[in-house]
N, C-alpha and C. Protein backbone atom coordinates (compact mmCIF):
# COMPACT_ATOMS: atom_id res chain seq x y z
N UNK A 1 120.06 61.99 153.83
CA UNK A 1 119.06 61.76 152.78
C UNK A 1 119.36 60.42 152.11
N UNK A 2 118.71 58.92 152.69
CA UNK A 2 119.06 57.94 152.12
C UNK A 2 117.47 57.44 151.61
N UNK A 3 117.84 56.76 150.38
CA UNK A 3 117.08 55.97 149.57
C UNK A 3 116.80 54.59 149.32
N UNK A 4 116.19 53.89 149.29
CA UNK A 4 116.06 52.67 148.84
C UNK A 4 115.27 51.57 147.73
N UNK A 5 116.18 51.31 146.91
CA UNK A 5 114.93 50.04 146.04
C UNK A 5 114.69 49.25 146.77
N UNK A 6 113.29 48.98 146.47
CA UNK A 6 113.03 47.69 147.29
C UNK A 6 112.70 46.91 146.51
N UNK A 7 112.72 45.27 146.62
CA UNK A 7 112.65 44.10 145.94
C UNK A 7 112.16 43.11 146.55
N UNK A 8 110.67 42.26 146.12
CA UNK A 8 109.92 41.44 146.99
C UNK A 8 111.07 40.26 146.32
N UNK A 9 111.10 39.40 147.62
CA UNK A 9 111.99 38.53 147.58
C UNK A 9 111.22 37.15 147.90
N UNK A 10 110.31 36.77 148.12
CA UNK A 10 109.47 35.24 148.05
C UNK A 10 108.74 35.27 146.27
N UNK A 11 108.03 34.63 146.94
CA UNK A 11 107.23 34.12 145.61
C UNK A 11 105.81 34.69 145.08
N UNK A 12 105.81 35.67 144.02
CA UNK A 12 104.78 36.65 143.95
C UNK A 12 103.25 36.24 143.87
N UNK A 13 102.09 36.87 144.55
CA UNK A 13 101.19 36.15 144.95
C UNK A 13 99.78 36.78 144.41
N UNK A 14 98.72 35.94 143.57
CA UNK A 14 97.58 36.80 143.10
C UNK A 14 97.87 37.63 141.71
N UNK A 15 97.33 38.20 141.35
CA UNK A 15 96.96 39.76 140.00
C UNK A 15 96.78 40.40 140.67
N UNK A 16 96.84 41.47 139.81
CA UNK A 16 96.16 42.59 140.04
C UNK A 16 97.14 43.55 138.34
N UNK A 17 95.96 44.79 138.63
CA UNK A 17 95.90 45.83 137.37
C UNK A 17 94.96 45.12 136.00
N UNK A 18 96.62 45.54 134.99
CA UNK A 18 95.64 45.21 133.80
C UNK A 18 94.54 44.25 134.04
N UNK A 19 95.06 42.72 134.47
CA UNK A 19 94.50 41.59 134.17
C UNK A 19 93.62 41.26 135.04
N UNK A 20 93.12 42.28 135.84
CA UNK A 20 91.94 42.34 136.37
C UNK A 20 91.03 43.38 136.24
N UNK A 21 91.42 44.00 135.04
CA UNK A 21 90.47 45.04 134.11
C UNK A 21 90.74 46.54 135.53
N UNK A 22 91.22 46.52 136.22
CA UNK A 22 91.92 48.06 136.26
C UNK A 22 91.75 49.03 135.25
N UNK A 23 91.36 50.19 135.94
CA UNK A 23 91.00 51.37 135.14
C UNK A 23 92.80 52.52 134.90
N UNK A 24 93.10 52.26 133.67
CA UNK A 24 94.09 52.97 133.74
C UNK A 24 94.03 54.58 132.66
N UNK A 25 94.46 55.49 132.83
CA UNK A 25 94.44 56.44 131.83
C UNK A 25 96.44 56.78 131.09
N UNK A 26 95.41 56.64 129.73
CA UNK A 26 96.81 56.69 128.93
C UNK A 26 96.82 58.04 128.30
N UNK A 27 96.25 58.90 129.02
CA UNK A 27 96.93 60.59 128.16
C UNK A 27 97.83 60.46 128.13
N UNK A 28 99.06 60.62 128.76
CA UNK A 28 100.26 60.98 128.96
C UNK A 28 101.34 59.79 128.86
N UNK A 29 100.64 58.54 128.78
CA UNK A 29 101.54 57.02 128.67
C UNK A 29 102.10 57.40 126.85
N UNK A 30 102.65 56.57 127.13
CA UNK A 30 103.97 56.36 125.57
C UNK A 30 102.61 56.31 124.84
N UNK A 31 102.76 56.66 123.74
CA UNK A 31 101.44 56.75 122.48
C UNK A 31 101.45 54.84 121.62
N UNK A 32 102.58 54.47 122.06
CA UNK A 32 103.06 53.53 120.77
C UNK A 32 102.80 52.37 121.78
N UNK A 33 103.35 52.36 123.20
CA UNK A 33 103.63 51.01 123.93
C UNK A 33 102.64 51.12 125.40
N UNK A 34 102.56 52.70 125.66
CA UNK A 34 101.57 52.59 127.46
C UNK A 34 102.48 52.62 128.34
N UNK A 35 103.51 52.86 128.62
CA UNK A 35 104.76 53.22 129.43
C UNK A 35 103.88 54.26 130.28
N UNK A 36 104.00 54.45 131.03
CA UNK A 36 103.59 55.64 131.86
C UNK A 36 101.92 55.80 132.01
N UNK A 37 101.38 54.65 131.80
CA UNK A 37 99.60 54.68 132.15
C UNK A 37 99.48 54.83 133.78
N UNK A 38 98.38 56.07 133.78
CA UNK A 38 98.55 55.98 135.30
C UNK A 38 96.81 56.10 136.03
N UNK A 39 97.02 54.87 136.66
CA UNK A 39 95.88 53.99 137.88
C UNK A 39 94.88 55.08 138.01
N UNK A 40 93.57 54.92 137.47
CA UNK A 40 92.71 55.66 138.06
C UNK A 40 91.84 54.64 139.35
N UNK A 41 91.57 55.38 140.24
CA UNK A 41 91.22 54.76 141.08
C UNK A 41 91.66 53.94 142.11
N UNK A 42 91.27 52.80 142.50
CA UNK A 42 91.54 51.66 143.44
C UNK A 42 92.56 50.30 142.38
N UNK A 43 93.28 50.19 142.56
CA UNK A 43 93.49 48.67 141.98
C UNK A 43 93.16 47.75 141.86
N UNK A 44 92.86 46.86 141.14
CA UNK A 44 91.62 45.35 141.01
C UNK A 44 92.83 44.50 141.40
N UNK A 45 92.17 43.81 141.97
CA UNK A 45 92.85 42.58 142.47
C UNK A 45 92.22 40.88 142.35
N UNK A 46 93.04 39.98 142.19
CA UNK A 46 92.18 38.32 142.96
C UNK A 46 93.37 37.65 142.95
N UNK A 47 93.06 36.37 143.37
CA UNK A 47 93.37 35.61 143.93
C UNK A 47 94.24 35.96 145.18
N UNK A 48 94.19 36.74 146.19
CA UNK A 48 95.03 37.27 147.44
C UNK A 48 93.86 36.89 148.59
N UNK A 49 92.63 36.23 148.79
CA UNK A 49 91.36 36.31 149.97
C UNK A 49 92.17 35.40 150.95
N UNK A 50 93.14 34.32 150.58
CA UNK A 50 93.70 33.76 151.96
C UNK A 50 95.24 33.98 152.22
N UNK A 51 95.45 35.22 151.67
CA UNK A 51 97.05 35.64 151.88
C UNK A 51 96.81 36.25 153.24
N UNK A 52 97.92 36.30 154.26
CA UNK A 52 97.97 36.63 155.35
C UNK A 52 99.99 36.88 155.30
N UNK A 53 99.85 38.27 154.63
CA UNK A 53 101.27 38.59 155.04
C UNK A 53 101.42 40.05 155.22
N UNK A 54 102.23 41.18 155.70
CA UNK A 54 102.04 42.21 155.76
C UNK A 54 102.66 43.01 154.22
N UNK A 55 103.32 42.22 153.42
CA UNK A 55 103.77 42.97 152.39
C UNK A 55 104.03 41.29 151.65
N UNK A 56 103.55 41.88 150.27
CA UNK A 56 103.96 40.84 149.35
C UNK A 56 103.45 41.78 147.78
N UNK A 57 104.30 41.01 146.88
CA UNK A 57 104.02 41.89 145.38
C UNK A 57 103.28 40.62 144.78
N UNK A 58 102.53 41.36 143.82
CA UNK A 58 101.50 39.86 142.65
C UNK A 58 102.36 40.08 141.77
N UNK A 59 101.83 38.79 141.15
CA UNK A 59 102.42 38.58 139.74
C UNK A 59 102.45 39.20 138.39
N UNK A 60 101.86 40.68 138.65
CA UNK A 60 101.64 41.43 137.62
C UNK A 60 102.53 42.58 138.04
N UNK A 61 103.45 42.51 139.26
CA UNK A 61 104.70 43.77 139.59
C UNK A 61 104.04 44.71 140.75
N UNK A 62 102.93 44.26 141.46
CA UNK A 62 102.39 45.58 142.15
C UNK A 62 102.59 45.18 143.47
N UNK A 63 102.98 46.09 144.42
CA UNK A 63 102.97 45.52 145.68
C UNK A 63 102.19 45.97 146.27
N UNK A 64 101.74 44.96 147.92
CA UNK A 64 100.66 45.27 148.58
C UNK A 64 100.73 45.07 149.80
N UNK A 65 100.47 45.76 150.87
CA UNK A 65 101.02 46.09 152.29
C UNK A 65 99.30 45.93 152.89
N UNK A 66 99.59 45.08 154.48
CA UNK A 66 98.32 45.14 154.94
C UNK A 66 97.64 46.14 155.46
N UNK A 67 96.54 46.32 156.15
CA UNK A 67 95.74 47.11 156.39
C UNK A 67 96.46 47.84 157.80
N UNK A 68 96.63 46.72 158.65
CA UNK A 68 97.67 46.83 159.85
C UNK A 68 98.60 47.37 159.61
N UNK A 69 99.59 47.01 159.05
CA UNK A 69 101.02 47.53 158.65
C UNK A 69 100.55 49.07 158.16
N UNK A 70 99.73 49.28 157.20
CA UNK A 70 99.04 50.88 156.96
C UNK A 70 98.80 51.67 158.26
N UNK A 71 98.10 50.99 158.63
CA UNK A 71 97.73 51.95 160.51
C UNK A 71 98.67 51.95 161.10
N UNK A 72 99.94 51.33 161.15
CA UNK A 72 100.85 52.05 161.78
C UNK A 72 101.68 53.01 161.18
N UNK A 73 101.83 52.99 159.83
CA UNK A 73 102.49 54.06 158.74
C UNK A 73 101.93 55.27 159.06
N UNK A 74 100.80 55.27 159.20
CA UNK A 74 99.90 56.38 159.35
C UNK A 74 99.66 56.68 160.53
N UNK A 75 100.08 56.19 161.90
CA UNK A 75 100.43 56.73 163.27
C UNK A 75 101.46 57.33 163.14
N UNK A 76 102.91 57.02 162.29
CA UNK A 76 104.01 57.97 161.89
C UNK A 76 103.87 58.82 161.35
N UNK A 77 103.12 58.61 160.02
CA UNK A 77 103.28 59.55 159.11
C UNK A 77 101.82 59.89 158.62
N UNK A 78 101.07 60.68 159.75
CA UNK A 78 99.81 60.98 159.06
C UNK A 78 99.58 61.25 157.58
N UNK A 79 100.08 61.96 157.38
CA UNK A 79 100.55 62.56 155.88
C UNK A 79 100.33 61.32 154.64
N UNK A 80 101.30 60.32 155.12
CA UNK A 80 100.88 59.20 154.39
C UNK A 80 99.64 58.73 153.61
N UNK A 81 99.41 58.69 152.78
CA UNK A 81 97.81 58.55 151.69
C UNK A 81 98.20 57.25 150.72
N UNK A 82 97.61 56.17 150.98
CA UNK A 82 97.55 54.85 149.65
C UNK A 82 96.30 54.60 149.88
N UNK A 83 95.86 53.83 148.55
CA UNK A 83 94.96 53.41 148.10
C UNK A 83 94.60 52.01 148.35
N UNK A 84 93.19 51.90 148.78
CA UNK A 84 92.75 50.44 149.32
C UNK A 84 92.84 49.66 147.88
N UNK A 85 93.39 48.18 147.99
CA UNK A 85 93.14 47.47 146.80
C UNK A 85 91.13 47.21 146.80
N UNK A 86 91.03 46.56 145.64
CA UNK A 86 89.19 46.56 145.41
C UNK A 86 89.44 45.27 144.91
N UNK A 87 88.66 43.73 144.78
CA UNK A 87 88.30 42.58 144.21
C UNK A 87 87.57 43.15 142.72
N UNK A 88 87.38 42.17 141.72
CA UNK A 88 86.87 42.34 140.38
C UNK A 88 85.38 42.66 140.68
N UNK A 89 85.08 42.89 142.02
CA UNK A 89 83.28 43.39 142.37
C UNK A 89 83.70 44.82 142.57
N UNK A 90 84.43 45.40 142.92
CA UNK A 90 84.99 46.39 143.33
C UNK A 90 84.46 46.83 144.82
N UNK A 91 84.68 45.62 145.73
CA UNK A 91 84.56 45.40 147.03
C UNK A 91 86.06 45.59 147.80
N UNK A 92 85.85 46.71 148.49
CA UNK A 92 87.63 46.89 149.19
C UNK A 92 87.87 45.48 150.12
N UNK A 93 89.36 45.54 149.90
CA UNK A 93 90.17 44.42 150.37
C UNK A 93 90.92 45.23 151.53
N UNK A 94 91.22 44.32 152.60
CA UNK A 94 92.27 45.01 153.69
C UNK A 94 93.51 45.02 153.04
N UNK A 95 93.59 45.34 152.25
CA UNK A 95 95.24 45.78 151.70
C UNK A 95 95.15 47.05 150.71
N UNK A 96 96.88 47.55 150.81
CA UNK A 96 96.82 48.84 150.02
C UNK A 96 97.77 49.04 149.17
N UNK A 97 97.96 49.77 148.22
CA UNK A 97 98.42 49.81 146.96
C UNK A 97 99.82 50.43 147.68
N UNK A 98 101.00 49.97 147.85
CA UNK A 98 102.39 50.69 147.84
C UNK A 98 102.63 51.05 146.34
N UNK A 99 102.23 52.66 146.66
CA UNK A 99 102.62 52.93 145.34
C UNK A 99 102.80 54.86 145.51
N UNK A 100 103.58 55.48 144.35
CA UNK A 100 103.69 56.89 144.42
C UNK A 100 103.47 57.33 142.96
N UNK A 101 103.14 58.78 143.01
CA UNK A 101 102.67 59.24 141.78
C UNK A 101 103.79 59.95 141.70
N UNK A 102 104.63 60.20 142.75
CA UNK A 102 106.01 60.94 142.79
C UNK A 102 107.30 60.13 141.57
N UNK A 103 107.20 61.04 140.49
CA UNK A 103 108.99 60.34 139.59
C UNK A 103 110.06 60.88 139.67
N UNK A 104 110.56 60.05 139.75
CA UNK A 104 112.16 60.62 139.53
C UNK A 104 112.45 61.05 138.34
N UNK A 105 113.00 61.95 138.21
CA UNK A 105 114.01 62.27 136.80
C UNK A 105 114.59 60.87 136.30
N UNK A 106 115.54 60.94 135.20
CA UNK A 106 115.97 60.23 135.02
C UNK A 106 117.38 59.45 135.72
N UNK A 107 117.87 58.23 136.17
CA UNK A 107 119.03 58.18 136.54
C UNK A 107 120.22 58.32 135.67
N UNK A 108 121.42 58.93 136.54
CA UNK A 108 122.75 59.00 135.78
C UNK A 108 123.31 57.83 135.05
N UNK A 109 124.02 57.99 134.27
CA UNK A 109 125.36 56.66 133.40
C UNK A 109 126.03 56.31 134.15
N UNK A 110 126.14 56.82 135.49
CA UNK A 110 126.52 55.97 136.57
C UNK A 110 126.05 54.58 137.49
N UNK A 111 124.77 54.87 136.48
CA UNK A 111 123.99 53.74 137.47
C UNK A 111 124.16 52.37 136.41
N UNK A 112 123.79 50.86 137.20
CA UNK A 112 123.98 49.52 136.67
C UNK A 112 123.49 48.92 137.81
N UNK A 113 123.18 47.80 137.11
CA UNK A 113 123.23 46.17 137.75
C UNK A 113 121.33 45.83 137.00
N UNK A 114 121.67 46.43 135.51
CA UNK A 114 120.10 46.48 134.97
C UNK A 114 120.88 45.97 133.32
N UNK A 115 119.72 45.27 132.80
CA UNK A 115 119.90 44.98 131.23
C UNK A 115 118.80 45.70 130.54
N UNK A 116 118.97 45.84 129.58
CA UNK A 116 117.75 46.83 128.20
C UNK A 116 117.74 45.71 127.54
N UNK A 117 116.30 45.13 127.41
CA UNK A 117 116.15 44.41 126.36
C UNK A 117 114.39 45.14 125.80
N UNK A 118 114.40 44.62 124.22
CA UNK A 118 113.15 45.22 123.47
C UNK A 118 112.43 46.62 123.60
N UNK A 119 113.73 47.59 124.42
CA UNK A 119 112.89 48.92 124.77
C UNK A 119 112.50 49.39 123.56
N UNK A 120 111.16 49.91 124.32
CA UNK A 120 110.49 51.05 123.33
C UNK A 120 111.22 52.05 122.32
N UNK A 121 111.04 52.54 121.04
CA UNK A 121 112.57 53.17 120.33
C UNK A 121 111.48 54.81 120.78
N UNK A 122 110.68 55.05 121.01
CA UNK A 122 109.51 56.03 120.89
C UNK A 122 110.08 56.79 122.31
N UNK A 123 109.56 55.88 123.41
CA UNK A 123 109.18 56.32 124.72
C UNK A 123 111.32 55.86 125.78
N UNK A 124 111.43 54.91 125.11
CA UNK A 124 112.73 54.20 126.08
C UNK A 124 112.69 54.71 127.35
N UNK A 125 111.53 54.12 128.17
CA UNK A 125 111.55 53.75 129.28
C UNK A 125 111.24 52.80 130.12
N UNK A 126 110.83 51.52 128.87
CA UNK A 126 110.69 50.33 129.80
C UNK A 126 112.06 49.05 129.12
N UNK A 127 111.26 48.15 129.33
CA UNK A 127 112.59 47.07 128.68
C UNK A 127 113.69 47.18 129.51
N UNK A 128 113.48 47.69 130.86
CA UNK A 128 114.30 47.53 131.98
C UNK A 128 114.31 46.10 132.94
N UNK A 129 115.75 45.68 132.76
CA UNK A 129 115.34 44.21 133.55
C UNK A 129 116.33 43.91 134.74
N UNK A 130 116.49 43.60 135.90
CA UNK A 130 117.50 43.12 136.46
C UNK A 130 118.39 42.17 136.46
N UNK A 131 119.33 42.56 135.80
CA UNK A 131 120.66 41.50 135.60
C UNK A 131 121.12 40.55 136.48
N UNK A 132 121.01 39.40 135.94
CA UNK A 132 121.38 38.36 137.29
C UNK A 132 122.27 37.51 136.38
N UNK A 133 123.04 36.04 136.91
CA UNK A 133 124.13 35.59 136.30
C UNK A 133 123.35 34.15 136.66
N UNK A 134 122.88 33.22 135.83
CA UNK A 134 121.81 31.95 135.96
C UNK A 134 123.20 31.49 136.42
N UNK A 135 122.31 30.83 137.71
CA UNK A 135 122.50 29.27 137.86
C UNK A 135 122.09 27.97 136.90
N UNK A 136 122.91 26.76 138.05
CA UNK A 136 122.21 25.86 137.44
C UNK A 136 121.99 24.61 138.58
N UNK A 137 120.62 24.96 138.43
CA UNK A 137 119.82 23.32 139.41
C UNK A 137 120.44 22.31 139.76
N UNK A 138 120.71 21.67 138.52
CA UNK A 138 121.15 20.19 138.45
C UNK A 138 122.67 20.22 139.26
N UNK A 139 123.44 21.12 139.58
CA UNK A 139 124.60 21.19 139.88
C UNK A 139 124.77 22.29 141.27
N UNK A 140 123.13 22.46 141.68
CA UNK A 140 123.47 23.15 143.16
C UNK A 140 123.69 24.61 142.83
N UNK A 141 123.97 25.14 141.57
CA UNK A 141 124.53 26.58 141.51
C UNK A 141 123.04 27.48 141.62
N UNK A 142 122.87 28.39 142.43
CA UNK A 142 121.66 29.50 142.49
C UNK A 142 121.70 30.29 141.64
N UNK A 143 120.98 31.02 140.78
CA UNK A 143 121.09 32.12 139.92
C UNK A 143 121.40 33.25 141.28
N UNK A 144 122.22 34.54 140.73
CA UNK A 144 122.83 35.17 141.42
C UNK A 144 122.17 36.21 140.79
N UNK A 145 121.93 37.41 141.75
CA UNK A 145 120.95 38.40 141.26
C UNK A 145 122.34 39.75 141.43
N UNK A 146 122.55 40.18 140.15
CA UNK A 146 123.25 41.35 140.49
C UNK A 146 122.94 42.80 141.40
N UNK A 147 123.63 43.46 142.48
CA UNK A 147 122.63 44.38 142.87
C UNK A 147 122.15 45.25 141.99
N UNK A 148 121.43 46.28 142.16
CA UNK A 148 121.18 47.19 141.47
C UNK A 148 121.73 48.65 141.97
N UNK A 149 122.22 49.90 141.06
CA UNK A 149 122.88 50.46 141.47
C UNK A 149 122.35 51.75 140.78
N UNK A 150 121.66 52.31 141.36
CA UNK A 150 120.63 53.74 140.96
C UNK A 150 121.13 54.94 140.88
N UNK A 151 121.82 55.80 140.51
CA UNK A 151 122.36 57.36 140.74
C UNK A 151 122.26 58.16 139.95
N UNK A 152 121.90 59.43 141.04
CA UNK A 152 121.40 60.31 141.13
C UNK A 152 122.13 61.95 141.61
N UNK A 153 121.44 63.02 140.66
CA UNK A 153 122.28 64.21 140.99
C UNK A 153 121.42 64.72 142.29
N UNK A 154 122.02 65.23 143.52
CA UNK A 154 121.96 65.98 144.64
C UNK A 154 120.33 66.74 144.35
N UNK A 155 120.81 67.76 143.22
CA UNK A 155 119.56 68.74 143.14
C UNK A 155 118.21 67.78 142.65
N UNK A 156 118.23 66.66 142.18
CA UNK A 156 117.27 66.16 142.24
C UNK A 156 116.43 65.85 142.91
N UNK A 157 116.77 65.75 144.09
CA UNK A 157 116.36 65.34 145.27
C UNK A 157 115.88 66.85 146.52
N UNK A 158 116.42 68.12 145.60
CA UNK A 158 115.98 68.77 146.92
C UNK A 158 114.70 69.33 147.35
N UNK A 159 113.62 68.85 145.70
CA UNK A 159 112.63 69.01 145.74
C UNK A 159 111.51 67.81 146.97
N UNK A 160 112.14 66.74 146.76
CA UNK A 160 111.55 65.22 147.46
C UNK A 160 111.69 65.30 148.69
N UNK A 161 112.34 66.16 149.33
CA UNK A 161 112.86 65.84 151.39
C UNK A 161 111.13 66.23 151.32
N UNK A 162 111.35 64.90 151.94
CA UNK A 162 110.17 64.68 152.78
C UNK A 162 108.94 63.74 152.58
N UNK A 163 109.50 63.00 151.21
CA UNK A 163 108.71 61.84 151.10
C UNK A 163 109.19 61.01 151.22
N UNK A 164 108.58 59.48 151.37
CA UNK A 164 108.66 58.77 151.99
C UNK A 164 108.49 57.10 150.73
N UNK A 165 108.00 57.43 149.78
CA UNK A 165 108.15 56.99 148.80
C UNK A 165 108.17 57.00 147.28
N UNK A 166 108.71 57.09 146.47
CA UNK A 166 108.64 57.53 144.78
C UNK A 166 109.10 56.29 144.36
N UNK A 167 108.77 56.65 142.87
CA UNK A 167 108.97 55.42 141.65
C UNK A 167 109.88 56.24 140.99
N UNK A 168 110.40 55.24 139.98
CA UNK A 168 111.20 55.38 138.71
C UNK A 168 110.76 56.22 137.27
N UNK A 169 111.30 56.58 136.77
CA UNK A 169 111.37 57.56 136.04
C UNK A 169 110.98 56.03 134.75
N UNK A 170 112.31 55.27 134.67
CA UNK A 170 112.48 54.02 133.69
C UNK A 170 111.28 52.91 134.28
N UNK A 171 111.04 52.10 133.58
CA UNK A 171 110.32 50.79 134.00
C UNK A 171 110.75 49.83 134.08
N UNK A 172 110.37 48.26 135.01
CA UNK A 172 111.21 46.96 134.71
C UNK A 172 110.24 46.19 133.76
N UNK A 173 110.53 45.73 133.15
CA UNK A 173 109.45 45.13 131.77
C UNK A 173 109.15 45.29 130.68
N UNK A 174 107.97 44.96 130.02
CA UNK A 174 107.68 45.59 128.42
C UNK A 174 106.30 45.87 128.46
N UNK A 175 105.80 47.22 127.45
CA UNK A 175 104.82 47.39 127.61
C UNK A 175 103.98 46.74 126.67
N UNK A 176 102.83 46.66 126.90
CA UNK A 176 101.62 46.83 125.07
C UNK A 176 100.68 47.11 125.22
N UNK A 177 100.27 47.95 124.77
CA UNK A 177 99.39 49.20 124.95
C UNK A 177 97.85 48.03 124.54
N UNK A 178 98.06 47.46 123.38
CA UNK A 178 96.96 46.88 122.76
C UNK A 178 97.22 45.06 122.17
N UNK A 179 96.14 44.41 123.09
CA UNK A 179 96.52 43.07 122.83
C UNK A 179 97.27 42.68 121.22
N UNK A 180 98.52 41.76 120.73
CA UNK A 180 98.77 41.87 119.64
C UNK A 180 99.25 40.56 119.82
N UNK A 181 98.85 39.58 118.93
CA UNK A 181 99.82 38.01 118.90
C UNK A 181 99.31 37.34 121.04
N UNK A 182 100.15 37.00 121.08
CA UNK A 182 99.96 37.00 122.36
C UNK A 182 100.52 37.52 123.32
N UNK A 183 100.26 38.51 123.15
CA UNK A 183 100.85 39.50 124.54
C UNK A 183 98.90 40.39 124.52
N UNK A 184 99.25 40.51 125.65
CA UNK A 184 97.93 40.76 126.52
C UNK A 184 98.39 42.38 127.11
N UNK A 185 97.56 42.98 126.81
CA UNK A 185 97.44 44.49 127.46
C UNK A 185 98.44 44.79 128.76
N UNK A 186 99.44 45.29 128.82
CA UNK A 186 100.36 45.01 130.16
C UNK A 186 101.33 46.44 130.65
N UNK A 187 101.36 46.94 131.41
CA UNK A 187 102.23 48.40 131.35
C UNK A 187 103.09 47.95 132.53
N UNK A 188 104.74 48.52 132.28
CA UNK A 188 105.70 48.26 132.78
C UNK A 188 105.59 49.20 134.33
N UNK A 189 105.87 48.27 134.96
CA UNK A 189 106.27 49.05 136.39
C UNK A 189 107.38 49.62 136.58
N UNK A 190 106.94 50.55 137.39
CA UNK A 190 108.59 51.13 138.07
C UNK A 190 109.31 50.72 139.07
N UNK A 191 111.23 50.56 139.11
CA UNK A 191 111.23 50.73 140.46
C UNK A 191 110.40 51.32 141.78
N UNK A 192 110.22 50.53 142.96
CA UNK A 192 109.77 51.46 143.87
C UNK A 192 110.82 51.88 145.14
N UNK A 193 110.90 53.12 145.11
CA UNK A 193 111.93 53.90 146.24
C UNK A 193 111.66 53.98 147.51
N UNK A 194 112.19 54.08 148.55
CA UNK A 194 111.70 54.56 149.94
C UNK A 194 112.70 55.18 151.05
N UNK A 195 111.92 55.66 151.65
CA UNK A 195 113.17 56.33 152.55
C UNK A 195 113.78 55.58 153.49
N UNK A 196 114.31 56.44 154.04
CA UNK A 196 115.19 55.52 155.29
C UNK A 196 114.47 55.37 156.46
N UNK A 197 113.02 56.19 156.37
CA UNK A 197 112.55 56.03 157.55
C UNK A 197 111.41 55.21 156.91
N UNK A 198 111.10 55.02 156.20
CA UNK A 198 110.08 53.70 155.79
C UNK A 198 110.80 52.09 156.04
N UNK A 199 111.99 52.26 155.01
CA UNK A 199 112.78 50.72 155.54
C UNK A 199 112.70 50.98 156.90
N UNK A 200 113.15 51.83 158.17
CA UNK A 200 113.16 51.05 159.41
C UNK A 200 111.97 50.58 160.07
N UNK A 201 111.19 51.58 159.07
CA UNK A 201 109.61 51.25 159.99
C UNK A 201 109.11 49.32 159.56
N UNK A 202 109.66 49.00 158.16
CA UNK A 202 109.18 47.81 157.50
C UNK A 202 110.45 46.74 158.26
N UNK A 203 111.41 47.05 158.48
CA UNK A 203 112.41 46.05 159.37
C UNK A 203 112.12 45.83 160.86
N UNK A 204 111.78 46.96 161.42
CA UNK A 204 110.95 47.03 163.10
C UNK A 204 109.53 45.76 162.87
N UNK A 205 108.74 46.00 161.75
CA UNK A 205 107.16 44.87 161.49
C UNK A 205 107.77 43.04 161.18
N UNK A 206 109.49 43.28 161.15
CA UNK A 206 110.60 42.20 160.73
C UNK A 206 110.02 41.46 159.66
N UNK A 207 109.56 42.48 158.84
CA UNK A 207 109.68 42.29 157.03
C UNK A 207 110.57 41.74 156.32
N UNK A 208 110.91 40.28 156.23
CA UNK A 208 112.22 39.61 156.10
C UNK A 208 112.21 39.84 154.37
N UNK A 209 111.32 39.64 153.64
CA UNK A 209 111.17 39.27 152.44
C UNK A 209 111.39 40.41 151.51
N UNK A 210 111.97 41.26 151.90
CA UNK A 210 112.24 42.54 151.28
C UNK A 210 113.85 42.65 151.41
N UNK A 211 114.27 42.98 149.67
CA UNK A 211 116.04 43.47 149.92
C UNK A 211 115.95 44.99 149.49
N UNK A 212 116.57 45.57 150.12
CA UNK A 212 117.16 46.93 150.07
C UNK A 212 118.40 47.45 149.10
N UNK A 213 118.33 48.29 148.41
CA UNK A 213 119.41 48.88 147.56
C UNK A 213 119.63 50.46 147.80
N UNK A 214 120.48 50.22 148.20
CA UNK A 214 120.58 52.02 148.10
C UNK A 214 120.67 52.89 147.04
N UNK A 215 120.06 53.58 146.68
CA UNK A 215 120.26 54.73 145.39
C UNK A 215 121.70 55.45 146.14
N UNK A 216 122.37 56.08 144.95
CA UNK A 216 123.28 56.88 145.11
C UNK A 216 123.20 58.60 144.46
N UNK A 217 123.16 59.17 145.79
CA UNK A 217 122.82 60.54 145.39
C UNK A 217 124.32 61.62 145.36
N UNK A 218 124.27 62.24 144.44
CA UNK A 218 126.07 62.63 144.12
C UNK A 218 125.55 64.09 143.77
């Protein structure tokens, strides 16, 4: 039973959600910040009409897998169900929403390689960020991305055998429920998880731009 974060690793491409007026419902999101708003429908998307890659995330945290790469997920795993992205006409796009309605519980005090900054005091589940150690340009040094290190109790998991992808319980980002100063309407994403048989299926399509983390299940 192995797990994986995954992390788009080029350069994030297009919108999509809020800032393309996405229909989201906030029953159940944080009352104060929108933590937990969840996608009705298709996802809005633009600027992606001359992307030609099989997986890439936009600049608003969402990732998006091609139409192709889908038809073969779904020769494996009939079972498999995502959602076509839609343009601001709400005209479907050959791409699809990598995404799960499946959460995790929360992770253990065992887990790191994450910073808390401005979390919510209400909801504390976003204001999740990945810890990295800056470089510096002028001197050749790369910013260094710490891994990330997820864990998890056994019984958590004995409900999940058999999916193939879930999100995070926590979020990476900050939310705001309602434009204020300048911050613009925005809800924090989750890690996204996957199995071991999804990474091989996305390393076989030689999906370079993706790093892998293993969750730790104890």
């Amino acid at each position: 039973m192995q797990f994986y974060i995954i992390t788009y690793t080029d350069r994030p491409i297009g919108e999509s959600g809020e800032s393309c007026k996405s229909d989201y419902n906030l029953d159940h999101a944080c009352p104060k910040c929108g933590t937990g708003a969840k996608l009705n429908g298709n996802l809005r998307v633009k600027g992606i009409s001359n992307v030609r890659k099989d997986f890439f995330e936009t600049l608003d945290g969402d990732y998006l897998i091609s139409g192709q790469l889908y038809e073969k997920l779904k020769d494996l795993h009939p079972e498999f169900e995502l959602s076509a992205v839609v343009d601001i006409g709400n005209q479907e796009l050959e791409y699809f929403h990598l995404y799960s309605h499946t959460i995790l519980p929360r992770f253990n005090k065992k887990s790191s390689g994450f910073v808390i900054e401005d979390q919510c005091p209400h909801c504390l589940r976003n204001g999740y960020f990945n810890d990295a150690k800056i470089g510096d340009l002028d001197r050749g040094i790369p910013t260094e991305i710490t891994p990330v290190k997820l864990c998890y109790e056994e019984s958590n998991f004995e409900p999940l055998l058999g999916k193939n992808i879930l999100q995070t319980w926590e979020c990476l980002g900050l939310s705001n429920r309602r434009p204020h100063d300048r911050y613009a309407v925005r809800f924090a994403r989750p890690w996204i998880i996957v199995s071991q048989d999804l990474k091989q299926i996305f390393e076989r399509q030689g999906l370079s731009a993706i790093r892998y983390e293993e969750i730790k299940i104890e």
